[in-house]
Protein backbone atom coordinates (compact mmCIF):
# COMPACT_ATOMS: atom_id res chain seq x y z
CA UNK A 1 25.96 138.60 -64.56
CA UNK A 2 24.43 140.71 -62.37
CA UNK A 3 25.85 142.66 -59.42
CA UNK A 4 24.70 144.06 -55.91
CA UNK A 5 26.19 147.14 -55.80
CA UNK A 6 24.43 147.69 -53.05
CA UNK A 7 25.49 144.95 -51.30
CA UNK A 8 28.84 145.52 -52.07
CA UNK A 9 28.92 148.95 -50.92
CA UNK A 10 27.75 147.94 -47.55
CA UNK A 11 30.57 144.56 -47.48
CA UNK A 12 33.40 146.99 -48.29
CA UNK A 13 32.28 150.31 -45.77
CA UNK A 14 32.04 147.21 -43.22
CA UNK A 15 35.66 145.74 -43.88
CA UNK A 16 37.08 149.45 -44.26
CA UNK A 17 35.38 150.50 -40.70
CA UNK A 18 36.96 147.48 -38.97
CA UNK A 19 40.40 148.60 -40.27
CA UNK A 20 40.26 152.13 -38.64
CA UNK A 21 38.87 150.86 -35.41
CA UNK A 22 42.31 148.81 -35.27
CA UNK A 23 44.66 151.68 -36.14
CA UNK A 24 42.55 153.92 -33.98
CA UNK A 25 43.38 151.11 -30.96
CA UNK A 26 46.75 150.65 -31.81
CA UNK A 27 47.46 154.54 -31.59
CA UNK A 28 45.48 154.74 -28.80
CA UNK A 29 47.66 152.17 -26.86
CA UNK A 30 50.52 153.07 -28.65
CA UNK A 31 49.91 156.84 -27.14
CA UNK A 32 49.39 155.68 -24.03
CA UNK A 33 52.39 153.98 -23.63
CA UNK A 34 54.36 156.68 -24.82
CA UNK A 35 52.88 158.72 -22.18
CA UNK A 36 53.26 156.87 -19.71
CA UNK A 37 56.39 155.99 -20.51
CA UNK A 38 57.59 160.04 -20.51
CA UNK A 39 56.07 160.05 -16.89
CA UNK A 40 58.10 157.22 -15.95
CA UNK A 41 61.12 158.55 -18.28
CA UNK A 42 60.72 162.02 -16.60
CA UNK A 43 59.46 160.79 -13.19
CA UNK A 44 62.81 158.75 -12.89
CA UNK A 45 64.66 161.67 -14.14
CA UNK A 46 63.47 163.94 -11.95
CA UNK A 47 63.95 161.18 -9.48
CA UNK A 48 67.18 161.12 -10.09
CA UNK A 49 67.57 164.63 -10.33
CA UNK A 50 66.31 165.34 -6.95
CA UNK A 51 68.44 162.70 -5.45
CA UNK A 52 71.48 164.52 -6.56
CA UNK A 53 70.50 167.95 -5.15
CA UNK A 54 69.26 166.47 -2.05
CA UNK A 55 69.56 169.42 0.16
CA UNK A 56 71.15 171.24 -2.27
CA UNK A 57 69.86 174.89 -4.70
CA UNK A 58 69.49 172.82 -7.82
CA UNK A 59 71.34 174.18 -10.98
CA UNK A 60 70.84 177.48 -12.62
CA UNK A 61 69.23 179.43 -9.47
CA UNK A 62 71.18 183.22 -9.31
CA UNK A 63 70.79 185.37 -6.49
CA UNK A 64 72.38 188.81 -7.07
CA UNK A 65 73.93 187.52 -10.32
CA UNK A 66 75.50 184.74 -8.39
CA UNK A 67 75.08 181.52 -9.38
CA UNK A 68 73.99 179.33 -6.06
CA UNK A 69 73.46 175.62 -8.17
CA UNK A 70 74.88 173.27 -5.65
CA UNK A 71 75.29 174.69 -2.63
CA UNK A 72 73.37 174.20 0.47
CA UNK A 73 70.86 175.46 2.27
CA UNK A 74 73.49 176.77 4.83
CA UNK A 75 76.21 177.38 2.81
CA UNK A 76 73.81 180.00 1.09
CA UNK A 77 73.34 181.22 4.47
CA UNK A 78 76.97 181.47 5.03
CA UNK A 79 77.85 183.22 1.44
CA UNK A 80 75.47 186.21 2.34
CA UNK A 81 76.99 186.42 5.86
CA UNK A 82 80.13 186.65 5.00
CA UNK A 83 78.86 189.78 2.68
CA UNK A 84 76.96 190.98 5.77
CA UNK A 85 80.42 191.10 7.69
CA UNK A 86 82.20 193.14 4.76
CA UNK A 87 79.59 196.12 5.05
CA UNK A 88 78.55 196.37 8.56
CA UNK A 89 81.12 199.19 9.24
CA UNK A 90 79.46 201.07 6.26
CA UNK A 91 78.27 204.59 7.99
CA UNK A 92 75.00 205.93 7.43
CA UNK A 93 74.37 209.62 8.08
CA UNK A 94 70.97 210.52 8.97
CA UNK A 95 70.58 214.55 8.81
CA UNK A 96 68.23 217.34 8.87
CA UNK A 97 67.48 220.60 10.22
CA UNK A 98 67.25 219.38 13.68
CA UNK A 99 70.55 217.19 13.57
CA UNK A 100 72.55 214.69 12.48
CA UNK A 101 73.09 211.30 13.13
CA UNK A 102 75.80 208.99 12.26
CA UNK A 103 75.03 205.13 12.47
CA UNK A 104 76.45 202.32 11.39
CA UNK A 105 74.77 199.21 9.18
CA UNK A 106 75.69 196.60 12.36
CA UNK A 107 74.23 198.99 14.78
CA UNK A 108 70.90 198.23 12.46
CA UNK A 109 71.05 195.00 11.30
CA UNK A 110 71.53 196.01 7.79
CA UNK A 111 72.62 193.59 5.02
CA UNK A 112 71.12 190.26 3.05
CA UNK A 113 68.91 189.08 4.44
CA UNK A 114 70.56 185.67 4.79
CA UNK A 115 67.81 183.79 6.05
CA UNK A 116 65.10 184.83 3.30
CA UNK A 117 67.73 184.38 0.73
CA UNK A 118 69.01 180.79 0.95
CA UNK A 119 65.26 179.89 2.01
CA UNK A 120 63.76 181.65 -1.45
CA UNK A 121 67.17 179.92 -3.27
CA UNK A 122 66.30 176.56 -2.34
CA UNK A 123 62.69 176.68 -2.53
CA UNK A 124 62.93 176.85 -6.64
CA UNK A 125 61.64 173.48 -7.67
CA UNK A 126 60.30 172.22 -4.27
CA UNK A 127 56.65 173.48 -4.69
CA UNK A 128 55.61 169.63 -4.31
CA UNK A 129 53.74 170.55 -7.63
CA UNK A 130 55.18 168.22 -10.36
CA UNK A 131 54.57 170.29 -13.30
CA UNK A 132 55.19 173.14 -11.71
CA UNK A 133 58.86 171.58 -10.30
CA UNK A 134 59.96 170.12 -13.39
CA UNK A 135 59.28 173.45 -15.65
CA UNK A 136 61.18 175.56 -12.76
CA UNK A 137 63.87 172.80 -12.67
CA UNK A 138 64.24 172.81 -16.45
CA UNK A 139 63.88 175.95 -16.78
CA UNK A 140 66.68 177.00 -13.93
CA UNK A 141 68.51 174.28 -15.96
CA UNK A 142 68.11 175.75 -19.65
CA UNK A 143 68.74 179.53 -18.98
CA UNK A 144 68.59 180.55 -15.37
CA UNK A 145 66.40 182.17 -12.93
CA UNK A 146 67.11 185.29 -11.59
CA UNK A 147 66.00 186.45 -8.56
CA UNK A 148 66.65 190.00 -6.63
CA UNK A 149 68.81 189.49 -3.60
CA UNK A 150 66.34 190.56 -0.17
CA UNK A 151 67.49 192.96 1.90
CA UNK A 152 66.98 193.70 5.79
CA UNK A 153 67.66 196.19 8.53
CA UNK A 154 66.12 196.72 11.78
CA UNK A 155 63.78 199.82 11.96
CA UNK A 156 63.51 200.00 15.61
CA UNK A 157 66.89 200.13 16.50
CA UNK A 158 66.99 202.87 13.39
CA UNK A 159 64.06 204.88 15.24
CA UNK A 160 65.86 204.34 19.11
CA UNK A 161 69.56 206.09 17.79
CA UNK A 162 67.51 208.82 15.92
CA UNK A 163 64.63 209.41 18.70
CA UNK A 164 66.86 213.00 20.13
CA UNK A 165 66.75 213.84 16.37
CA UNK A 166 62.51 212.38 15.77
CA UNK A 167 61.57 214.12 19.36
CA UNK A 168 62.94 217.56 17.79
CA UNK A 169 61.25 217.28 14.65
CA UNK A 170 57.41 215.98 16.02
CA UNK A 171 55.08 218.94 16.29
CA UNK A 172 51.44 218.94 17.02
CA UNK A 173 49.09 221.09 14.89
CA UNK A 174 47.73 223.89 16.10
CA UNK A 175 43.81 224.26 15.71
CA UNK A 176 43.08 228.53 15.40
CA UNK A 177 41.05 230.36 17.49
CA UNK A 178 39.21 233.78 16.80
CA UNK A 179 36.81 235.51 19.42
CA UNK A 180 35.44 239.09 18.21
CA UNK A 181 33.56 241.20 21.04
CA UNK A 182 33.06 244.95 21.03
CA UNK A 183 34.99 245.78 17.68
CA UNK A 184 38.08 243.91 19.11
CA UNK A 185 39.50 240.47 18.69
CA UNK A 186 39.45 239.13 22.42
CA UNK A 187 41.19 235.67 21.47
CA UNK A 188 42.71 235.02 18.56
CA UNK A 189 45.57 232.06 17.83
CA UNK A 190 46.87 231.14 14.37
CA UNK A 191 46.44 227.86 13.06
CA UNK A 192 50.14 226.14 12.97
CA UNK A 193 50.72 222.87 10.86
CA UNK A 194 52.72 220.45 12.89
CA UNK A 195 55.26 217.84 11.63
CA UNK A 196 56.38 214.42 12.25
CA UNK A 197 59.04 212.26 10.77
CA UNK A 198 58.11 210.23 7.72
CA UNK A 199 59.22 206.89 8.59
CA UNK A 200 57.38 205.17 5.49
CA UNK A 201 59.39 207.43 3.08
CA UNK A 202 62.43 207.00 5.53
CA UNK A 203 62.16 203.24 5.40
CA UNK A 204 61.80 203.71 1.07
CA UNK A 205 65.16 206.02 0.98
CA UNK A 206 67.09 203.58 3.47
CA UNK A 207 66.09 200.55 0.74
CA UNK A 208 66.90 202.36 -2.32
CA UNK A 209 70.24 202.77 -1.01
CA UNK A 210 70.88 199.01 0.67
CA UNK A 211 71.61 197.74 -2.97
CA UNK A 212 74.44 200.61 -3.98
CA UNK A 213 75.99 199.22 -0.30
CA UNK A 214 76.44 195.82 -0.67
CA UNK A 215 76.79 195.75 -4.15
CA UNK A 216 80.28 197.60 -3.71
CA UNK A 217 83.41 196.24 -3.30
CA UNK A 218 84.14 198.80 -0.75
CA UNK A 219 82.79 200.23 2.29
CA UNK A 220 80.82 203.16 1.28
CA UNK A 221 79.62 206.25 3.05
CA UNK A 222 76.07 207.33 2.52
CA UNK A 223 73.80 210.44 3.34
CA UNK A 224 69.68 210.63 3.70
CA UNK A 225 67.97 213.56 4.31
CA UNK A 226 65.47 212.62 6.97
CA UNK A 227 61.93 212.93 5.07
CA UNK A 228 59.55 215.51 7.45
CA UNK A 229 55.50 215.09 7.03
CA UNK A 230 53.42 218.07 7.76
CA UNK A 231 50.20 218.05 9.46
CA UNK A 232 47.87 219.92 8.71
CA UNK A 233 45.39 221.57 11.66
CA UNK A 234 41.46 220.48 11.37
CA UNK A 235 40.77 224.17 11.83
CA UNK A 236 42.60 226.52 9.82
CA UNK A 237 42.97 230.63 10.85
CA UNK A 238 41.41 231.43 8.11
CA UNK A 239 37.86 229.16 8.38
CA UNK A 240 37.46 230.71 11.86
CA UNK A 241 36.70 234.41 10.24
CA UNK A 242 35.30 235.87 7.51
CA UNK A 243 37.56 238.39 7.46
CA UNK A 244 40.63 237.63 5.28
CA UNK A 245 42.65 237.35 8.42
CA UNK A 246 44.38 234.24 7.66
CA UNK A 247 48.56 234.41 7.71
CA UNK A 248 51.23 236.92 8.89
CA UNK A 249 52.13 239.73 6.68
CA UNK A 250 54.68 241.70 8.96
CA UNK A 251 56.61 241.58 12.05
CA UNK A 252 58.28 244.45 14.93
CA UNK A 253 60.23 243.77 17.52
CA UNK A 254 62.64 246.04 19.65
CA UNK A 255 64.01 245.35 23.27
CA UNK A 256 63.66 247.27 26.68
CA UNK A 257 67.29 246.19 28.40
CA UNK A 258 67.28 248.34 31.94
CA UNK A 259 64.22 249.65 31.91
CA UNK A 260 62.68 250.96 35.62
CA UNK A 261 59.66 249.08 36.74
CA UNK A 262 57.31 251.70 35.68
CA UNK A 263 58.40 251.94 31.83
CA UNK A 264 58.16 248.16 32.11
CA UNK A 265 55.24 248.48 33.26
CA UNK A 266 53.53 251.50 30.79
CA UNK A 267 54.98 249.45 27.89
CA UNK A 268 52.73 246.52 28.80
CA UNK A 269 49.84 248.43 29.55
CA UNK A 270 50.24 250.52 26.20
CA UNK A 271 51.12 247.45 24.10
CA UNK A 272 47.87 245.52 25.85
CA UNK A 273 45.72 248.56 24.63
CA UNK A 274 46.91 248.11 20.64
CA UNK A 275 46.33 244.52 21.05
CA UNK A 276 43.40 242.88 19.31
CA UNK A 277 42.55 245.76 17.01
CA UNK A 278 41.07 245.68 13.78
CA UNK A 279 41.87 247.99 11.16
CA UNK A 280 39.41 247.55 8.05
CA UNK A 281 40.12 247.79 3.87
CA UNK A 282 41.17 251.31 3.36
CA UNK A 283 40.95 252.68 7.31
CA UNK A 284 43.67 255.33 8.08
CA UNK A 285 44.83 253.87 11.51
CA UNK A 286 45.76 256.32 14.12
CA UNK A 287 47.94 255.13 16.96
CA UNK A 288 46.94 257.99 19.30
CA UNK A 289 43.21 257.05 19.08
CA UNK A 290 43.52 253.46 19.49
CA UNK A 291 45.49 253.83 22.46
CA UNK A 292 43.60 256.17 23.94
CA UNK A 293 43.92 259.02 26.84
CA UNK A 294 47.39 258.41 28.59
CA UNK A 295 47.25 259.53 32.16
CA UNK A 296 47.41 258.48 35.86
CA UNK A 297 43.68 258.00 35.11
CA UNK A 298 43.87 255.43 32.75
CA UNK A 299 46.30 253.36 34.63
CA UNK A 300 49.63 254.79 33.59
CA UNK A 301 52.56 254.97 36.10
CA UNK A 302 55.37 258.01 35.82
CA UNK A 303 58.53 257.34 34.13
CA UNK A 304 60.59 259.42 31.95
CA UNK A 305 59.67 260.98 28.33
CA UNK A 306 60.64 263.70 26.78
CA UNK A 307 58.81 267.37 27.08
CA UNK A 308 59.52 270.37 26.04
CA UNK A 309 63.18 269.61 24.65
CA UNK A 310 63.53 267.95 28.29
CA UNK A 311 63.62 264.48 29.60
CA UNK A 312 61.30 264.53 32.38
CA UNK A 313 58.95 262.31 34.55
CA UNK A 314 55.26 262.17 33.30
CA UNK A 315 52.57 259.35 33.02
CA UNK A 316 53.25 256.72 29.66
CA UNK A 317 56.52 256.90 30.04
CA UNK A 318 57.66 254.16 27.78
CA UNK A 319 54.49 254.45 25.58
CA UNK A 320 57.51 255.28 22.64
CA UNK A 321 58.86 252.06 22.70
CA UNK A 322 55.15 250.12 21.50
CA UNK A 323 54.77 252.72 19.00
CA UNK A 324 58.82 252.58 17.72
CA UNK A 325 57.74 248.24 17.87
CA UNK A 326 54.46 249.20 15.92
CA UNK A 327 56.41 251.48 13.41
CA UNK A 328 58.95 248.57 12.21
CA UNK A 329 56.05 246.02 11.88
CA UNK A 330 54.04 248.14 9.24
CA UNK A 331 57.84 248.80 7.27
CA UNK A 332 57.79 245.23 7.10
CA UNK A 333 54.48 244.54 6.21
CA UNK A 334 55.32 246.90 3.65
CA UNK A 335 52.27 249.26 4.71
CA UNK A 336 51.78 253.02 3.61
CA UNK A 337 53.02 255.23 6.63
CA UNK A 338 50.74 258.32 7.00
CA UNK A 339 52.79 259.83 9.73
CA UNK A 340 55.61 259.12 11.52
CA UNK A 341 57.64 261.17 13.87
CA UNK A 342 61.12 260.50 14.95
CA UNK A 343 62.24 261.13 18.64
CA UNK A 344 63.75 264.49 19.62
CA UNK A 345 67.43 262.80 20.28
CA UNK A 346 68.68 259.13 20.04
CA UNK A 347 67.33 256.44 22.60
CA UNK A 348 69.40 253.73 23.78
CA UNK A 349 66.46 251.47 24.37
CA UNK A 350 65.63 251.68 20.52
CA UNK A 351 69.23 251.13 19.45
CA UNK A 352 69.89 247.94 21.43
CA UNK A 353 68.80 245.63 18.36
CA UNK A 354 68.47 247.73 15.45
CA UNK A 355 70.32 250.52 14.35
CA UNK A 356 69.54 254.20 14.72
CA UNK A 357 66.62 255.85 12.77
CA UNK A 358 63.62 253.19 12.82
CA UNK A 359 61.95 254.55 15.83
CA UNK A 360 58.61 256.56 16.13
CA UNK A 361 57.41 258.54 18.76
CA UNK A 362 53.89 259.57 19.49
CA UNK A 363 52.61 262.08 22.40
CA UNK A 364 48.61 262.17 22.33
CA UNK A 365 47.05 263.71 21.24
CA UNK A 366 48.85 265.61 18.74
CA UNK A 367 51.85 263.60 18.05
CA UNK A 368 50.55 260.11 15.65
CA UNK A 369 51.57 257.29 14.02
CA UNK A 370 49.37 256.59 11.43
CA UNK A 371 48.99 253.89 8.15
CA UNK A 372 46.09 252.96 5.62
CA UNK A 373 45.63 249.30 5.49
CA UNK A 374 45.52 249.21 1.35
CA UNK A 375 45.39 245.32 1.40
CA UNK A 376 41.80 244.79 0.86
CA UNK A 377 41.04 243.01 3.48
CA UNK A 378 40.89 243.69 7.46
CA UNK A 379 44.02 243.50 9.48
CA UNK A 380 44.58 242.02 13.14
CA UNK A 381 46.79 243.61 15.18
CA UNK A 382 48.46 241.55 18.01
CA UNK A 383 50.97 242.59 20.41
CA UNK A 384 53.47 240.14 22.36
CA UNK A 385 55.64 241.27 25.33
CA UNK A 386 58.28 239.12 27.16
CA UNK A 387 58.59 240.23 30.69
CA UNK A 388 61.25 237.23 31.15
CA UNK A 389 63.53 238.73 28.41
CA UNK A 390 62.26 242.42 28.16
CA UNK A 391 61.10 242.23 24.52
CA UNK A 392 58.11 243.47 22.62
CA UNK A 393 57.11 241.96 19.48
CA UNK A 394 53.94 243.34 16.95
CA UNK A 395 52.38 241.30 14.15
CA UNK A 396 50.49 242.07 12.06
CA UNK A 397 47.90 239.36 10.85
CA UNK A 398 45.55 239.26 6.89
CA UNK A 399 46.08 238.50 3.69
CA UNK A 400 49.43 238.23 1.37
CA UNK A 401 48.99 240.54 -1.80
CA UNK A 402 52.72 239.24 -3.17
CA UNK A 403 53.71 242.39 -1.77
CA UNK A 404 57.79 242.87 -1.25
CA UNK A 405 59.73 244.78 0.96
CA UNK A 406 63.35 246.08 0.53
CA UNK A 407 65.25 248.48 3.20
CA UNK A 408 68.26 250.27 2.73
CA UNK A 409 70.53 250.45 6.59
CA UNK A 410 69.75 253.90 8.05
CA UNK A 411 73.23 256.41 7.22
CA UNK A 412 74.09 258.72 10.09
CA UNK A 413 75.77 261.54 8.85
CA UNK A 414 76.62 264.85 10.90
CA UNK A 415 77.24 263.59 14.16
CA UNK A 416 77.36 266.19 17.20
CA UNK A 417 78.77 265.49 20.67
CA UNK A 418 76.53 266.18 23.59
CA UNK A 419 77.18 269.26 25.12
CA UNK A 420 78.49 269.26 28.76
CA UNK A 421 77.02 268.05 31.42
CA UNK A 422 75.06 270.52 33.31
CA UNK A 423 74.60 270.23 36.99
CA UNK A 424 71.86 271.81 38.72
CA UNK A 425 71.68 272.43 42.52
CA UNK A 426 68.42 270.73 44.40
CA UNK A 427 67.37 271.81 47.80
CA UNK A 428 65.06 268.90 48.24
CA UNK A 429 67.99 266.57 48.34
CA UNK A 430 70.83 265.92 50.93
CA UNK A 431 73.71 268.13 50.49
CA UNK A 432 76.64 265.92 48.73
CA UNK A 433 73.84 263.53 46.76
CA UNK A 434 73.26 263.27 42.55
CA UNK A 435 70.34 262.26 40.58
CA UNK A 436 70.28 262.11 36.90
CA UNK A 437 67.28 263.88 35.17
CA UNK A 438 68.87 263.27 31.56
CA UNK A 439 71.52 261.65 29.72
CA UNK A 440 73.66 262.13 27.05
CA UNK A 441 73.13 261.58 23.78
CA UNK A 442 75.05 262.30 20.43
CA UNK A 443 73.35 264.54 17.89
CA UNK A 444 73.22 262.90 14.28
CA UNK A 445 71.42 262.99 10.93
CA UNK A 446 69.75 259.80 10.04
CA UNK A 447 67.86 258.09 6.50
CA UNK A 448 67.14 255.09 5.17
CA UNK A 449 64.42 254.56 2.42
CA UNK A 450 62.14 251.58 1.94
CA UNK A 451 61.06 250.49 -1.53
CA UNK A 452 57.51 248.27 -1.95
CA UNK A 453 57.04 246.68 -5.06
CA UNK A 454 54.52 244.60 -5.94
CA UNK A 455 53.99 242.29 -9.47
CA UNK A 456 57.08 244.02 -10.21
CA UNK A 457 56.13 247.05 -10.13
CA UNK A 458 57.11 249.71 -7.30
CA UNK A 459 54.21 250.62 -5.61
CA UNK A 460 55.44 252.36 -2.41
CA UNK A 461 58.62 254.64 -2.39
CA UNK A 462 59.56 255.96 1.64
CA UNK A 463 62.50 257.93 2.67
CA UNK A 464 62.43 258.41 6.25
CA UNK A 465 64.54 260.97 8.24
CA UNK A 466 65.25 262.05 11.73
CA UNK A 467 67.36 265.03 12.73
CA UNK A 468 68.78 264.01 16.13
CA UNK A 469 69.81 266.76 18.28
CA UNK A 470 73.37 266.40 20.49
CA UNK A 471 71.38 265.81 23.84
CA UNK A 472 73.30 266.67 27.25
CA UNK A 473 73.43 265.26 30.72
CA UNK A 474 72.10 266.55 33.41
CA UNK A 475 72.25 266.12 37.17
CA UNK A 476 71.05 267.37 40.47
CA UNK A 477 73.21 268.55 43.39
CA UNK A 478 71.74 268.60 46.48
CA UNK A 479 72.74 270.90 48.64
CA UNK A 480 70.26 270.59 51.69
């Protein structure tokens, strides 16, 4: 017998073929079913689920911790503001360097936001996105979902209670100015930065400390430093010169109480003469030449100075008090002092803010003040007087070298008394009338010393001393 294997082959490939293509439809239909029946299964469930949280957070949604599953969309509302009403007495103190303020959190607004909170709450599983919902829902279900509580507070009623402390605090930057004519400065300003509030890093400080309030079970008391922004200038001192004038490195200032018009006037004439000088690296500055011939011819009115161990009127009377002002600038600065000559007896006018001993007088042209600028670079001298409060300030504008400055307070030791007062008859004057020509003064020994040190290291030792003599006072009589 013989056989087709061939034949065969091909009979039983055909038979086997047919059999897979009727699994292959009964899984496929079987599948299908299935998966439409989980649709319908899960479609109905979620149907149903829906239905019972009809206007309700559905199960497993936390806010803060606290579980919201069930509630409404109001009642939500109504949880956080009951929480709102437990803190709004909570004080907030608001403080810096130009004040204080004291608010409270319902002067603000500040608290849950109870609005965003019940709205975020109840929006978990109502994207409209059925994949989406069901995974949330199941998911919220299963093991939770946490979400951060939000938070709220009204900044512009924050900014309107602090605006006294804001409008204290804003400062414009100051652009410098530097004019050079003739071997003087003719204008010169410093650059200033200016300030403003930081409101941004306010708003950041105010939210990291919402949570620590209305997480506590009591009403807490909080304190914020209020963050200030500086500004810096376009133009800063030290692009407008080439110079190295570029910051303040000292500071003089003295007072002329009671003064007579013409001192007040010699003392601004004087200190208008220093003003806007320029002292380069290593220049011995003299005081005497920068100011110049001191006369009636120069523009100098008579008051009193002392000549020839007497107090009596001459032209630049009052010149002494710039160069006493000048004098305490370069101790700050922490300059080397060339010369220096202390005043015959003790001056009121140079006691009234400091105590005795830091005073120089000059008397051109033989009687200096004198420093080396040993800073390297070129210093800017600028002079400041206050007519309105009788004050005369020096500073002294270049470049920092780390320099320091310690003073030791002057000691007075071997005080005199004045001797008595003398009285001197006049003829010029009407018989019965007095004038004083010189007042008295106590006679004293004074020191102090000054140490500069720089990188540690003491670079500038001073001990300066001034033998006061007891000074008497004298009057005229007139006997005309």
């Amino acid at each position: 017998m013989k056989i087709n294997f061939h034949k065969l082959k091909f009979e039983l490939k055909f038979k086997y073929s047919k059999h897979i293509k009727r699994t292959l439809k009964v899984i496929f239909w079987f599948s299908t079913g299935a998966l439409l029946s989980f649709f319908f299964i899960a479609s109905f469930s979620l149907f149903t689920y829906q239905k019972l949280y009809e206007n309700k957070v559905y199960q497993g949604i936390y806010i803060n911790n606290v579980n919201l599953g069930g509630e409404t969309k109001q009642e939500v509302n109504n949880f956080f503001s009951s929480k709102n009403s437990l803190i709004k007495s909570t004080k907030i103190t608001l403080s810096s360097n130009y004040g204080i303020a004291t608010v409270s959190a319902d002067q603000i607004n500040l608290g849950f936001d109870e609005n965003l909170s019940s709205s975020q709450a109840y929006s978990i599983g109502r994207s409209g996105n059925f994949l989406s919902d069901i995974s949330l829902i199941l998911q919220a279900y299963l093991s939770g979902i946490y979400l951060p509580a939000s938070y709220t507070y009204d900044q512009n009623k924050l900014l309107t209670l602090i605006n006294p402390i804001s409008q204290t605090i804003e400062k414009k930057p100051v652009d410098a100015l530097f004019k050079f004519d003739n071997e003087r400065v003719t204008t010169f300003r410093p650059s200033e930065d200016g300030q403003t509030m930081d409101i941004n890093l306010l708003n950041n400080k105010l939210a990291s400390s919402i949570q620590a309030l209305v997480s506590a079970e009591k009403t807490l008391a909080i304190n914020i430093n209020i963050p200030i922004k500086i500004i810096h200038p376009n133009i800063t001192t030290e692009k407008v010169n080439n110079m190295g004038i570029k910051e303040l490195i000292g500071v003089g200032h003295s007072l002329f109480y009671h003064s007579a018009p013409s001192r007040i006037y010699n003392i601004n004439l004087a200190a208008s003469r220093i003003n806007g000088v320029l002292v380069a690296p290593n220049e011995v500055f003299s005081f005497d030449k920068a100011l110049g011939d001191v006369s009636a011819f120069t523009g100098y009115q008579q008051a009193y100075i002392i000549q020839n161990g007497h107090t009596v009127l001459g032209d630049g009377g009052g010149v002494c008090q710039v160069s006493t002002t000048f004098f305490r600038a370069l101790l700050n600065a922490g300059l080397p002092i060339v010369e220096r000559h202390a005043h015959a007896y003790r001056v009121g006018y140079y006691e009234g803010d400091s105590p005795p001993g830091i005073d120089a007088t000059v008397y051109v042209p033989s009687v200096d003040l004198k420093f080396k600028n040993d800073t390297g670079h070129y210093i800017l001298i600028q002079s400041i007087i206050d007519l309105d409060n009788l004050a005369l300030t020096f500073e002294l504008y270049g470049t920092k070298d780390g320099r320091q400055v310690t003073m030791t307070t002057p000691v007075v030791t071997n005080q005199t008394p004045p001797p008595p007062t003398l009285y001197q008859d006049d003829p010029t004057l009407p018989k019965g009338e007095l004038k004083q020509t010189d007042f008295a003064a106590w006679g004293a020994d004074v020191y102090f010393t000054r140490t500069v040190t720089q990188n540690g290291k003491v670079t500038i030792y001073d001990k300066f001393v001034s033998n006061y003599q007891p000074w008497q006072a004298v009057y005229l009589r007139g006997t005309q």
